[in-house]
Protein backbone atom coordinates (compact mmCIF):
# COMPACT_ATOMS: atom_id res chain seq x y z
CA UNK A 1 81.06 63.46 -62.80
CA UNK A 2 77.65 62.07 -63.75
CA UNK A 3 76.92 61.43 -67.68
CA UNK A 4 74.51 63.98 -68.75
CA UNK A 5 72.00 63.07 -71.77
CA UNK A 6 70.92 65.87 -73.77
CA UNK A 7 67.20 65.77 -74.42
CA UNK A 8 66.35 64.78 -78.02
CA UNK A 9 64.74 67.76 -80.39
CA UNK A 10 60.96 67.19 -80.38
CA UNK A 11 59.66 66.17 -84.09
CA UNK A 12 56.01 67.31 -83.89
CA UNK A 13 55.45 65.51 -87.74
CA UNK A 14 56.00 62.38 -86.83
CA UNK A 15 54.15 62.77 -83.42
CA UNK A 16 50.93 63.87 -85.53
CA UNK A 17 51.47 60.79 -87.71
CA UNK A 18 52.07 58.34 -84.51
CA UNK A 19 48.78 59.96 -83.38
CA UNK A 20 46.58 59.42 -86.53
CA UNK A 21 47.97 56.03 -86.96
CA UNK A 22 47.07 54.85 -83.42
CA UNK A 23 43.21 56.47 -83.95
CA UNK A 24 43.18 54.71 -87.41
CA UNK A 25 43.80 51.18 -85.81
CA UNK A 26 41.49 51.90 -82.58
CA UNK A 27 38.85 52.92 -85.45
CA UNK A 28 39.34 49.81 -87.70
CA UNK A 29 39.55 47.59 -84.37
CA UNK A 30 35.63 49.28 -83.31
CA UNK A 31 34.83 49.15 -86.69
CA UNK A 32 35.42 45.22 -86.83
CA UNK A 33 34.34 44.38 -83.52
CA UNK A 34 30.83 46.07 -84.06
CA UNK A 35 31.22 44.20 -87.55
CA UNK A 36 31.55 40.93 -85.76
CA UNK A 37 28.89 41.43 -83.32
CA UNK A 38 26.51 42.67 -86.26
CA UNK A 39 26.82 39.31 -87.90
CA UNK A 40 26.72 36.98 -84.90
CA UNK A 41 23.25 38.75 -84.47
CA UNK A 42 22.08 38.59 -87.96
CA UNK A 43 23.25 34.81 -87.72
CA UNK A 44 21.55 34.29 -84.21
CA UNK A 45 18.42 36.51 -86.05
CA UNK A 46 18.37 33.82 -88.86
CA UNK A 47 19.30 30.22 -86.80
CA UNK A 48 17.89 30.57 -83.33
CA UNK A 49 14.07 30.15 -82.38
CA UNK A 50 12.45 34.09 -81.24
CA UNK A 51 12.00 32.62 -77.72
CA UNK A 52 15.81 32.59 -77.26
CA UNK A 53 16.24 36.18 -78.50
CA UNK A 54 15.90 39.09 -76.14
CA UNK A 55 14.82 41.44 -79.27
CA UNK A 56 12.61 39.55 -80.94
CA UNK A 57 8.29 40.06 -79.85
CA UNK A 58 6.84 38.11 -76.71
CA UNK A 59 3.63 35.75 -77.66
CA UNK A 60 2.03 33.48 -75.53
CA UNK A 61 1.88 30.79 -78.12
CA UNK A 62 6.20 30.64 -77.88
CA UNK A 63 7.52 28.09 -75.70
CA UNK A 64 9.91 29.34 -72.73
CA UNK A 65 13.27 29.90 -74.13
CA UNK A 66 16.65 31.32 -72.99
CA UNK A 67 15.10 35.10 -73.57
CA UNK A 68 11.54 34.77 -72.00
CA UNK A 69 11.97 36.38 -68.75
CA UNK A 70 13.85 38.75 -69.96
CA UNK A 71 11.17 39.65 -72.43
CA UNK A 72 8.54 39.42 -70.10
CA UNK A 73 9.79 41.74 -67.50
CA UNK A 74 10.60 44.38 -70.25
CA UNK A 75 7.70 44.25 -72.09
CA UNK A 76 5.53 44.35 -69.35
CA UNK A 77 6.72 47.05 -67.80
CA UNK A 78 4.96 48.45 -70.14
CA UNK A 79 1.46 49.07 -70.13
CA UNK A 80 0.07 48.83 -73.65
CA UNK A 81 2.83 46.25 -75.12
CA UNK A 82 1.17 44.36 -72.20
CA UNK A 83 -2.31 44.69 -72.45
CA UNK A 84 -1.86 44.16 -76.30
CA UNK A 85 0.06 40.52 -75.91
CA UNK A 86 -2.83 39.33 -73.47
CA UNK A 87 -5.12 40.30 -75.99
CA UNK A 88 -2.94 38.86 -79.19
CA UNK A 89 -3.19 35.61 -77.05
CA UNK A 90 -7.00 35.49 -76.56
CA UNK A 91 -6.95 36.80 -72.74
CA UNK A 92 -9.60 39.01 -71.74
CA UNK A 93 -9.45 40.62 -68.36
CA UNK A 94 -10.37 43.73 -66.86
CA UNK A 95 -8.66 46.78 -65.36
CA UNK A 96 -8.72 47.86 -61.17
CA UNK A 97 -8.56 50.96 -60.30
CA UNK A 98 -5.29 52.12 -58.86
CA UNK A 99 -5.18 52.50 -55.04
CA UNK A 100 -2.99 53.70 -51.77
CA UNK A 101 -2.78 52.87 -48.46
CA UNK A 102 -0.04 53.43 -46.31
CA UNK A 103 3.43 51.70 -47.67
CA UNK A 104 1.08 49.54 -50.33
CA UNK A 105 0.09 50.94 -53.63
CA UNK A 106 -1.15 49.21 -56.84
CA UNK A 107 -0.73 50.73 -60.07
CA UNK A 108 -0.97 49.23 -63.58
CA UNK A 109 -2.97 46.54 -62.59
CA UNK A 110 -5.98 44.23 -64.00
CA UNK A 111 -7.74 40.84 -63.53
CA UNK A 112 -8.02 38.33 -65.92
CA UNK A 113 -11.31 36.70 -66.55
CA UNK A 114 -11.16 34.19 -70.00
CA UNK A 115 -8.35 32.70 -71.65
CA UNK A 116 -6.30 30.20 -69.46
CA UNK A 117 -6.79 27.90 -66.83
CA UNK A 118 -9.14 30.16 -63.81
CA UNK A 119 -7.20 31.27 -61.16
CA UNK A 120 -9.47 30.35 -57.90
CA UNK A 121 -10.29 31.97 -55.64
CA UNK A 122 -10.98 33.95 -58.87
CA UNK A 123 -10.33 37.46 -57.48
CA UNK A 124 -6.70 37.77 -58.05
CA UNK A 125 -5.70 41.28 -59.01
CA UNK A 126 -2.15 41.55 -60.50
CA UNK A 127 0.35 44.50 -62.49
CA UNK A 128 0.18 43.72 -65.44
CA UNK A 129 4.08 41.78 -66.03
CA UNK A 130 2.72 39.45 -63.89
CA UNK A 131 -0.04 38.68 -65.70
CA UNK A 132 1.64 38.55 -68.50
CA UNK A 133 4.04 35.78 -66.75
CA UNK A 134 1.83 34.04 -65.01
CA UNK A 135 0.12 33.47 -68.57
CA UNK A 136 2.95 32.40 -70.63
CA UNK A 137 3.88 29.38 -67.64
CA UNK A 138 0.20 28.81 -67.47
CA UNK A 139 0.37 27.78 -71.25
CA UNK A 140 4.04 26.71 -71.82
CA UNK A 141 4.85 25.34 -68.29
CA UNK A 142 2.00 24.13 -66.41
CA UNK A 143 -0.05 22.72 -69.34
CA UNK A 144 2.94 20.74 -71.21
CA UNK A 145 3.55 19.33 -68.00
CA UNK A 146 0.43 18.10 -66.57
CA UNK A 147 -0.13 15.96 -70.09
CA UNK A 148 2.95 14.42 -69.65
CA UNK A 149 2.84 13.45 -66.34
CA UNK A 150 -1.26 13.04 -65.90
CA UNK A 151 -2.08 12.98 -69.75
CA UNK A 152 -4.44 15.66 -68.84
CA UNK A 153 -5.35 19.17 -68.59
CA UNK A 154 -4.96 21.49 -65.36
CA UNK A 155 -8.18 23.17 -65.50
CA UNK A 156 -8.00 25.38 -62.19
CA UNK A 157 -4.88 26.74 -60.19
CA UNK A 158 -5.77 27.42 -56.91
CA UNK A 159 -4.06 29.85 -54.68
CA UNK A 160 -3.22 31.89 -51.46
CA UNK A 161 -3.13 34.97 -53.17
CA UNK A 162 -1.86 38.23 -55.11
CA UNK A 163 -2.59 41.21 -53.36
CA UNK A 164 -1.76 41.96 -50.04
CA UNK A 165 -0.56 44.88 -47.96
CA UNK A 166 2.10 43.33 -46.17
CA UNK A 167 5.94 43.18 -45.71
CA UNK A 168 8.23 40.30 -46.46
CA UNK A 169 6.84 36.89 -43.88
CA UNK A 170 4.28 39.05 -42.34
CA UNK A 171 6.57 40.96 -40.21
CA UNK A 172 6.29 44.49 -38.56
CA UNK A 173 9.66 45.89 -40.30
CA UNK A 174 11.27 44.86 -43.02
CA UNK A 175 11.29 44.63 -46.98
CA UNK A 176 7.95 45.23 -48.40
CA UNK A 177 6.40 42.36 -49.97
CA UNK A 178 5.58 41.98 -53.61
CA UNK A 179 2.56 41.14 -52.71
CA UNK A 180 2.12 44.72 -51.30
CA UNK A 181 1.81 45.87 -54.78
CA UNK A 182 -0.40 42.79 -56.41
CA UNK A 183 3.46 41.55 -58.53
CA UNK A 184 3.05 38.12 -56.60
CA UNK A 185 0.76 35.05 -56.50
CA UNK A 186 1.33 32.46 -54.32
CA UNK A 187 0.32 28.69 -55.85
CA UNK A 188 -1.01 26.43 -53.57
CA UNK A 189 -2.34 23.27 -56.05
CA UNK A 190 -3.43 22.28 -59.42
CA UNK A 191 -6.60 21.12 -60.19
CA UNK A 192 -7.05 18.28 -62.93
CA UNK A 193 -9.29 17.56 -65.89
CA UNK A 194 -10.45 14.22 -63.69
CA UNK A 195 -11.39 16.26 -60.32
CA UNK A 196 -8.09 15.15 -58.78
CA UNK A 197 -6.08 17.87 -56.94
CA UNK A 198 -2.05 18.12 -56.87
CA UNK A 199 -1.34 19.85 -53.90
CA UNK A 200 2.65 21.42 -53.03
CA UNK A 201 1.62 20.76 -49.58
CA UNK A 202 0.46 17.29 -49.78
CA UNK A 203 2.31 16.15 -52.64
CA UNK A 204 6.50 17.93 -53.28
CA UNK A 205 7.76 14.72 -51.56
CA UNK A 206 5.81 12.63 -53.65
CA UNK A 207 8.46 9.81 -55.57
CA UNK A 208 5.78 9.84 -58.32
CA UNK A 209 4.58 11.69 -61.30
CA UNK A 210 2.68 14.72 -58.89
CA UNK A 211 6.40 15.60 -57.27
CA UNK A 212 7.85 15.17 -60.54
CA UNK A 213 4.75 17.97 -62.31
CA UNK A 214 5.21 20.41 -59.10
CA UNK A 215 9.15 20.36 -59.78
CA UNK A 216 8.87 20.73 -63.31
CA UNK A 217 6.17 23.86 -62.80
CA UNK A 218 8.40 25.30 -59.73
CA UNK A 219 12.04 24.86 -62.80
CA UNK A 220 9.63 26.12 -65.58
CA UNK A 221 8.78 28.81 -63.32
CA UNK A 222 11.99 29.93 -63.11
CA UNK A 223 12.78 30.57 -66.48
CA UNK A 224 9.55 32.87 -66.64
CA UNK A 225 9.70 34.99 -63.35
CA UNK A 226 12.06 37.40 -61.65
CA UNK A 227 11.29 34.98 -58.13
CA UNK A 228 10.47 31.97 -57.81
CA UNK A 229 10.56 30.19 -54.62
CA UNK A 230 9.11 26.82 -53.27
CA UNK A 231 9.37 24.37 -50.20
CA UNK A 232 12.87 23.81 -51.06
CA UNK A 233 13.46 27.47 -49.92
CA UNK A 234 12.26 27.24 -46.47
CA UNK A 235 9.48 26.10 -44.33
CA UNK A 236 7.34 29.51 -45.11
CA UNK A 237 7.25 28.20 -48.38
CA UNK A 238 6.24 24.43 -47.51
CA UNK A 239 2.58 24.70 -49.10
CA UNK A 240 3.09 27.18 -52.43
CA UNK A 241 5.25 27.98 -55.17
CA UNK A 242 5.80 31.92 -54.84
CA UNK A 243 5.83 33.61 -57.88
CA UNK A 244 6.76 37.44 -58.85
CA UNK A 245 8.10 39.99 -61.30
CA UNK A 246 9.62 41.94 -58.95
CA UNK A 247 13.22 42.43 -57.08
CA UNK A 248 16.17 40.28 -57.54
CA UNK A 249 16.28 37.30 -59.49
CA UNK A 250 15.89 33.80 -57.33
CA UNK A 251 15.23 30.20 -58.17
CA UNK A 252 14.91 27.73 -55.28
């Protein structure tokens, strides 16, 4: 005959007081993680530059740090915070009208005029995140490099474009381009203080100091934009650096 175990009596007290203890601990567990996490930011907020901290305030005078993109894309997503770091950094631009036309739109969008190295051809409407991003590696990537490898300044960056209302490579279907929606430029070459022109075309193979700037622009680049893609990516890209504040995250 099978052993039969009679069930033990229930003892609801110390059931309550198994309960309470186990919410104590989880409580004192939160209560020390959030602790811990409190001061490895208040340590962070005292040791580390702002550049490498996502909650400290964007300026174009901070050099690219581990945070920047992820400040730039936040902040300029929105429209004021935008338009009031442009003007904190001694941009001026002006605003275009927002427009439709079939799968394109542009919204949020303006044209800087003063305040960095020209963009030419110098009608280059962009939303405003990219302006804000193409500003910051104007100053802290572009500039620092062209002394270094030239000793002198980049006084023009010429391009292919910003707006235009057109899917991904052109094509008939497809992803819309970022372009579609002026959050793209497309960087063809950079123009020096002597006259002398640094080209992506002419000069990414170069052994010298012009493929050593346009890799050190296209890596700066990088660390400033959502996308950024150059010849290395594929042959539509042989001739410009593509950069944009839009989609998913790429470096190549």
């Amino acid at each position: 005959m099978a052993a039969y175990r009679v069930p033990q009596a229930r003892k609801p007290q110390i059931e309550r007081r198994a309960r309470r203890q186990t919410l104590t601990a989880r409580v004192i567990g939160f209560g020390l993680l959030w602790g811990l996490v409190g001061m490895m930011v208040f340590t962070a907020d005292r040791a580390l530059p702002r550049e490498h901290l996502p909650w400290k305030a964007l300026a174009l005078i901070d050099p690219v740090g581990a945070a920047t993109k992820a400040k730039a894309a936040r902040i300029g997503a929105d429209p004021a915070a935008c338009r009031a770091i442009l003007r904190q950094g001694g941009l001026e631009f002006t605003e275009v009208a927002p427009r439709a036309s079939g799968f394109c739109a542009i919204k949020d969008v303006l044209q800087i005029k003063s305040g960095q190295a020209p963009l030419l051809p110098a009608r280059a409407p962009m939303t405003c995140k990219e302006a804000l991003a193409v500003s910051v590696w104007e100053r802290q990537v572009v500039q620092p490099a062209a002394f270094d490898a030239f000793g002198q300044a980049v006084v023009a960056i010429e391009h292919y474009g910003t707006y235009a209302c057109r899917r991904q490579y052109g094509k008939d279907e497809g992803p819309v381009s970022e372009h579609a929606s002026a959050n793209a430029l497309d960087v063809a070459a950079f123009r020096l203080a002597d006259g002398s022109l640094v080209s992506v075309a002419r000069d990414w193979d170069d052994a010298g100091p012009r493929g050593t700037f346009l890799r050190r622009v296209r890596d700066g680049g990088c660390r400033v934009f959502l996308t950024t893609l150059s010849p290395d990516y594929n042959t539509a890209h042989h001739d410009h650096l593509h950069l944009d504040m839009g989609g998913w995250p790429k470096c190549a």
